[in-house]
Every structure is written in structure tokens, then in C-alpha cells.
Protein backbone atom coordinates (compact mmCIF):
# COMPACT_ATOMS: atom_id res chain seq x y z
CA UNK A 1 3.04 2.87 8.43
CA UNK A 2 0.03 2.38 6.17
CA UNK A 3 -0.20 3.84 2.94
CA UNK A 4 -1.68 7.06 2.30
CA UNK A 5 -4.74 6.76 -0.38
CA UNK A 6 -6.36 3.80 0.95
CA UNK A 7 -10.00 2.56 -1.26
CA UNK A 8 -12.64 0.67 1.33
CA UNK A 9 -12.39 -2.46 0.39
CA UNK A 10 -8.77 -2.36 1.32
CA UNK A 11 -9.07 -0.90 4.57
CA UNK A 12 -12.16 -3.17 5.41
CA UNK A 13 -9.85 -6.00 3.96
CA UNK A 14 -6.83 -5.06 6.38
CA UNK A 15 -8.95 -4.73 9.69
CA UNK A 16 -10.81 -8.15 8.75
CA UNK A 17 -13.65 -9.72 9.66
CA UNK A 18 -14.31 -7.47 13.26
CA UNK A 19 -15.72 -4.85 11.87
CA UNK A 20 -19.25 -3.84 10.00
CA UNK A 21 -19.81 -1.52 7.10
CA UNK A 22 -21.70 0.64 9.61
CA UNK A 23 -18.91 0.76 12.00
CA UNK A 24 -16.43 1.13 9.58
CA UNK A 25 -18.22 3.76 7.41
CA UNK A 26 -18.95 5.55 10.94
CA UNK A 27 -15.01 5.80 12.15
CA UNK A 28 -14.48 6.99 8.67
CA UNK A 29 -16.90 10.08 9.10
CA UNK A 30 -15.42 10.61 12.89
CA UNK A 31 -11.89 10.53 11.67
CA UNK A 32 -13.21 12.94 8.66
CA UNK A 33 -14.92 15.74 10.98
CA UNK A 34 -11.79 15.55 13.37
CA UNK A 35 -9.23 16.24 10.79
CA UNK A 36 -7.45 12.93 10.61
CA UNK A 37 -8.62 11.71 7.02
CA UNK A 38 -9.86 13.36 4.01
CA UNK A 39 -12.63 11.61 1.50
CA UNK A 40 -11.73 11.70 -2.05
CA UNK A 41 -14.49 10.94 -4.39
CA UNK A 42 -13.51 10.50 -7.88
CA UNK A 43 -16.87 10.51 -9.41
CA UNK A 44 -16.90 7.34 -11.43
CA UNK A 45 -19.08 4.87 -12.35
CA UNK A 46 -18.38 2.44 -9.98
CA UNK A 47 -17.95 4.60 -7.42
CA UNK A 48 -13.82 5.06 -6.35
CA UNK A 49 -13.46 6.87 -3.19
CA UNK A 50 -10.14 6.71 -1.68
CA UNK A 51 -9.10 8.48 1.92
CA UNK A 52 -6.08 9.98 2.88
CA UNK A 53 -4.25 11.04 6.01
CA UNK A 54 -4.22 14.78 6.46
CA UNK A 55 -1.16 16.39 8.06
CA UNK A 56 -2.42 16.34 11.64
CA UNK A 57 -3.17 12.81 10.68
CA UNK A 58 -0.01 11.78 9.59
CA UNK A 59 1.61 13.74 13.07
CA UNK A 60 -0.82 11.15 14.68
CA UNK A 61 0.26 7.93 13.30
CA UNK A 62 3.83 9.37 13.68
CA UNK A 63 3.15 9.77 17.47
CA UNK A 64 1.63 6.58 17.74
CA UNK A 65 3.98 4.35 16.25
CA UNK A 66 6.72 5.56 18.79
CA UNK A 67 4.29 4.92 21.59
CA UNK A 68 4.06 1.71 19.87
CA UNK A 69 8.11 1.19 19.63
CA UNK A 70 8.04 2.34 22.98
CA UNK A 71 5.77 -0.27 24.73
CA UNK A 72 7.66 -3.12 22.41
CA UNK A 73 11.20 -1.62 24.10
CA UNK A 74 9.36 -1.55 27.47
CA UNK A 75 7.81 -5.39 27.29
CA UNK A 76 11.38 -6.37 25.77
CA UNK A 77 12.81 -5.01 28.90
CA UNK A 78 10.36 -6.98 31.09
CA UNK A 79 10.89 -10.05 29.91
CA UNK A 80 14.31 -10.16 29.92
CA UNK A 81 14.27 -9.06 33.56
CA UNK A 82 11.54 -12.41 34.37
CA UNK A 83 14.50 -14.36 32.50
CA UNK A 84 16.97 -13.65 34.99
């Protein structure tokens, strides 16, 4: 799971080169208004804004990395079925 407290750069630097500021900056403010992420602006000069998982956001990734484990036990399956 990713760590909670996450600056820009480092989120911008773990998706990679796929995504633009715009788009980036624009999830940001969806995941904001839905509940998923909360802005923390520490007011310095430079700026230092950091985001952090709420609680429904952290029930989220939660749910999604067992979908996640899920699929990986499914394909596992699969393929050892093709094997035989």
C-alpha cells in the first residue's frame, strides 16, 4: 500500500511519465471533492503541500488491493489449468 502523506513530485514521480500536471492536478481535486484524499498545505515558502488518504480512502485502497490479490489468485489458477 502507498504511503499516506504523499508531496507531488512524488506521486507525479511514481505514476511516471503518462501523466500531465493538468491531469494529475485534476484527479487530485476529484479524489479531494469525493472524500478519498485530503490537501494539506503547509504554508511555506516553497510551497509543501502533501495529501493524505482519508478514512473512506484508506477503506478504498483496502478493498482494492484484495480485488487485486484476487485477480492475481484467479490468473494463477488459469494458468496452471493451460499447463496441464
Amino acid at each position: 500500500m502507498i504511503e499516506d502523506g504523499q508531496h507531488y513530485n512524488h506521486l507525479k514521480r511514481m505514476i511516471g511519465d503518462n501523466i500531465t500536471n493538468f491531469m494529475l492536478t485534476k484527479s487530485l481535486r476529484e479524489l479531494e471533492a469525493d472524500g478519498l484524499i485530503t490537501r494539506h498545505d503547509d504554508h511555506q515558502v516553497p510551497p509543501s503541500v502533501t495529501y493524505h488518504l482519508t478514512s473512506l480512502g484508506k477503506d478504498l485502497a483496502m478493498t482494492m488491493n484484495q480485488l487485486f490479490d484476487w485477480g492475481q489468485e484467479l490468473y494463477s489458477k488459469k494458468e496452471k489449468m493451460v499447463e496441464h
